[in-house]
Protein backbone atom coordinates (compact mmCIF):
# COMPACT_ATOMS: atom_id res chain seq x y z
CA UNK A 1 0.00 0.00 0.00
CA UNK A 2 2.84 2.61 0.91
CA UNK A 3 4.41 2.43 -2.79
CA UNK A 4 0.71 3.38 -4.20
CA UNK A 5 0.64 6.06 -1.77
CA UNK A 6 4.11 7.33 -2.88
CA UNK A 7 3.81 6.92 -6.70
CA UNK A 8 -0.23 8.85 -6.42
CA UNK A 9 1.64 11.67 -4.56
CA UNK A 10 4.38 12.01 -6.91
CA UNK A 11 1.47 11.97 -9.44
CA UNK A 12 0.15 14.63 -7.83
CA UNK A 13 3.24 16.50 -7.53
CA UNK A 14 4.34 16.60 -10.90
CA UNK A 15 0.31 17.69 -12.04
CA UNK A 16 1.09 20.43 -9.82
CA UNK A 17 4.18 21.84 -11.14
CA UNK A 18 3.13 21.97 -14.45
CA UNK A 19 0.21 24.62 -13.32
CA UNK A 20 3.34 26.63 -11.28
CA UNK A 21 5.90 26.91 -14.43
CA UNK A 22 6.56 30.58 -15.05
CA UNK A 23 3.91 31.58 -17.27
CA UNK A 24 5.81 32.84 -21.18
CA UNK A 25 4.76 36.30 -22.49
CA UNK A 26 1.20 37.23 -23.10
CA UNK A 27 0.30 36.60 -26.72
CA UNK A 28 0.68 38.93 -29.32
CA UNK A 29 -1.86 41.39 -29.75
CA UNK A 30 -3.90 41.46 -32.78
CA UNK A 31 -6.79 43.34 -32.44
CA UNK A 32 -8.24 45.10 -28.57
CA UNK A 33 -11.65 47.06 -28.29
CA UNK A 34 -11.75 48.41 -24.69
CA UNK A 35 -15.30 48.44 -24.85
CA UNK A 36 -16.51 45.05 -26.08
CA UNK A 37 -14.06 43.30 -24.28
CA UNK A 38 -12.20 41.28 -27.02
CA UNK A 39 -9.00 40.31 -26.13
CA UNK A 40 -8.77 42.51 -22.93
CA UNK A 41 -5.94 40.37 -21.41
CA UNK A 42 -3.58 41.66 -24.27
CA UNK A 43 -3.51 45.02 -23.20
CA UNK A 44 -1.57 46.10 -19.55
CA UNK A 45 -3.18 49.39 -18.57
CA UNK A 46 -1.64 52.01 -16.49
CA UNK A 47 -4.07 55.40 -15.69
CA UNK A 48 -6.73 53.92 -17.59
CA UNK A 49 -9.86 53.19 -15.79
CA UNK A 50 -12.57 50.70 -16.17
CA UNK A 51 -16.01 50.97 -17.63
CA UNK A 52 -18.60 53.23 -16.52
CA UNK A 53 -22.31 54.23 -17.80
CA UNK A 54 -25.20 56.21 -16.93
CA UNK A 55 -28.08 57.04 -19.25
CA UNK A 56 -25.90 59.06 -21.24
CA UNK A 57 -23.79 56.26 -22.31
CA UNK A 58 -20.18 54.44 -21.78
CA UNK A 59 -17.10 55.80 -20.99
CA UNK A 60 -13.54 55.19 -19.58
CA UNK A 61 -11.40 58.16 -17.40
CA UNK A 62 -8.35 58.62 -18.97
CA UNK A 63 -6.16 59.54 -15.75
CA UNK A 64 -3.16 62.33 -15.82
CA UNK A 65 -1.06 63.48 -15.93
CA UNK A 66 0.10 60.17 -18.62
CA UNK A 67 -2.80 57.40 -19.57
CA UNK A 68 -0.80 54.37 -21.18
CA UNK A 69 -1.58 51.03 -23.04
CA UNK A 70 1.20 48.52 -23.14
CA UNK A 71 1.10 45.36 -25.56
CA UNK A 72 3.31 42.94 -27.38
CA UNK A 73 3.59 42.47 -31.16
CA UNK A 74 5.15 39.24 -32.47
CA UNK A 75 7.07 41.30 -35.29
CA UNK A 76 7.35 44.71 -36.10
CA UNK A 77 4.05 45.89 -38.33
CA UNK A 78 1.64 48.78 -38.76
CA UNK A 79 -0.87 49.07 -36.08
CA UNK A 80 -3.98 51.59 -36.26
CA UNK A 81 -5.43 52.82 -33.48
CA UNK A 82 -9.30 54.46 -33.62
CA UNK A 83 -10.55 56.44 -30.66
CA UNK A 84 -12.69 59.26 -29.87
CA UNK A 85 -12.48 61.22 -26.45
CA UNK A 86 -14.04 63.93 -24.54
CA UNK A 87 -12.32 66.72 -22.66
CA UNK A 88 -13.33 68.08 -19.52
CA UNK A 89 -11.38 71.24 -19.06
CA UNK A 90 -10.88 74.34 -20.76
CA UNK A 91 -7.32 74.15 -23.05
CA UNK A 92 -6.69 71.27 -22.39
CA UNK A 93 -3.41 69.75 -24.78
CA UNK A 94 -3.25 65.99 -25.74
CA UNK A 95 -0.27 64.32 -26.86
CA UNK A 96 -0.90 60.77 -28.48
CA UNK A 97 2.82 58.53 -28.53
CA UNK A 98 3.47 55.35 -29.86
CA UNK A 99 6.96 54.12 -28.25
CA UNK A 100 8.26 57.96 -27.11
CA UNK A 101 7.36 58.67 -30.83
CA UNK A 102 4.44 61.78 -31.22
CA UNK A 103 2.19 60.52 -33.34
CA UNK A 104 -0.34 63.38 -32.80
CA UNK A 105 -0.99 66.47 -30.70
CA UNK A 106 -4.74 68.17 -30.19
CA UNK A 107 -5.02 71.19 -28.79
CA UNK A 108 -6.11 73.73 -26.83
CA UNK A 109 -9.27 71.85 -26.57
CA UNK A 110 -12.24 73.80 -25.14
CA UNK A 111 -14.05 71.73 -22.26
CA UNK A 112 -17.05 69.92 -24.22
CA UNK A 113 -20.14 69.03 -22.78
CA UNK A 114 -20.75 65.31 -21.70
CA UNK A 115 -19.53 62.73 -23.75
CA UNK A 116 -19.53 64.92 -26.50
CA UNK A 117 -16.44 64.03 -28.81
CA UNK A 118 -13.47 66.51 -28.77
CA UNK A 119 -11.39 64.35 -30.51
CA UNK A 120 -12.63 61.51 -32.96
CA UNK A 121 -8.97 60.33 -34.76
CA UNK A 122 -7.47 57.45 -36.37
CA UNK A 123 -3.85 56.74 -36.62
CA UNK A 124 -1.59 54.34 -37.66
CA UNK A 125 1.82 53.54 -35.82
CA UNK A 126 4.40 50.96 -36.34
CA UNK A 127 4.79 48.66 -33.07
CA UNK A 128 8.28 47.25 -32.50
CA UNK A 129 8.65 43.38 -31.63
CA UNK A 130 7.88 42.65 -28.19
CA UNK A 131 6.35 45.72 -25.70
CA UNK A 132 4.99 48.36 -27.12
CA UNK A 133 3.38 51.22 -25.39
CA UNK A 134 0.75 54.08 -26.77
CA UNK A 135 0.86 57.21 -24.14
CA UNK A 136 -1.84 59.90 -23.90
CA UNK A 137 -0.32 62.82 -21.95
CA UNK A 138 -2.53 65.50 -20.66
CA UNK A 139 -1.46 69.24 -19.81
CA UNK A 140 -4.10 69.20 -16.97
CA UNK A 141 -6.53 67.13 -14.79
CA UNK A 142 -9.18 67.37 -12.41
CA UNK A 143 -7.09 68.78 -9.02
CA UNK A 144 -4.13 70.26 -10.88
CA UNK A 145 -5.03 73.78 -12.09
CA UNK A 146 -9.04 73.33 -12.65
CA UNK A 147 -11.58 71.42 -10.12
CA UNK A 148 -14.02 69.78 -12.90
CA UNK A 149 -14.92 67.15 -10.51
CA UNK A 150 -14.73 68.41 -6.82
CA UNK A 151 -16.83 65.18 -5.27
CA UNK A 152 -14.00 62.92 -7.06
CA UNK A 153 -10.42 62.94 -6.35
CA UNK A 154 -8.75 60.79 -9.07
CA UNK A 155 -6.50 63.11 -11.62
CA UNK A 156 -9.90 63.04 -14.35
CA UNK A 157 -8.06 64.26 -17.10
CA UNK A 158 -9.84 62.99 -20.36
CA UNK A 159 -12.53 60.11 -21.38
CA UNK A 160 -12.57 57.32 -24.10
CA UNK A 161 -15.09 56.82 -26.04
CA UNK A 162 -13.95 54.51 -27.89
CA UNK A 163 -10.25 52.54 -28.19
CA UNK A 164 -10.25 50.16 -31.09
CA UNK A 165 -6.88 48.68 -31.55
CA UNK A 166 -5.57 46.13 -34.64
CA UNK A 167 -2.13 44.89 -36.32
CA UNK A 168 -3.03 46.02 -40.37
């Protein structure tokens, strides 16, 4: 009975390790829309918030003073990258990077009313193999020279809209 026991444990070990291996790189990105949800594991987001909604509609806060999206590409390629945002404050500047490159700047923006587009753009970048990141830098948020938001303390700076991104 005690060799059973031994060879079911070291069953059980070895099933065991295999779930505890260091896990490889996430997989390449090929296409991420940040409000359907495809591939949302893809995409490592850093000042980006999650979902929200009222009767108005859907957005995402955009957090300054940088909002970034990290992925990895298996080669380099063209990317393109469709959003549309809203700005809260009066002249407000947006710088849009791909990789410390400037792929676009809009700006001074006047403050629009709810989720009413300021910016609807398209772009296309080329990612590098392995990490890429796409930046959206903000020359003020909610707390740093305007109050747009006084019952909320995160740095509001911007909201999505929409995020669509896809290798071409």
């Amino acid at each position: 009975m005690r060799p059973r026991m031994l060879a079911g444990a070291g069953l059980i070990l070895a099933v065991l390790s295999l779930g505890c291996r260091e896990s490889a790189a996430p997989p390449p990105l090929e296409m991420v829309d940040l409000f359907t949800f495809r591939q949302p594991t893809r995409l490592a987001l850093s000042g980006i918030e999650g979902q929200e909604r009222d009767e108005a509609g859907t957005w995402r806060w955009l957090l300054g003073p940088r909002a970034v999206a990290r992925f990895q590409a298996q080669r380099s390629r063209p990317y393109s990258l469709r959003f549309r945002l809203m700005n809260p404050l009066p002249e407000m500047v947006i710088t849009v990077s791909a990789n410390g490159r400037v792929l676009a700047t809009y700006g001074p923006l006047p403050a629009a009313r709810w989720l009413a587009p300021s910016v609807d753009a398209a772009l296309t970048f080329d990612a590098v193999a392995g990490e890429n990141e796409l930046a959206f830098a903000f020359s003020d948020w909610n707390g740093r020279d305007v109050v747009h938001m006084p019952t909320d303390k995160r740095p509001l700076a911007a909201v999505f809209l929409e995020f669509v991104l896809y290798a071409r």
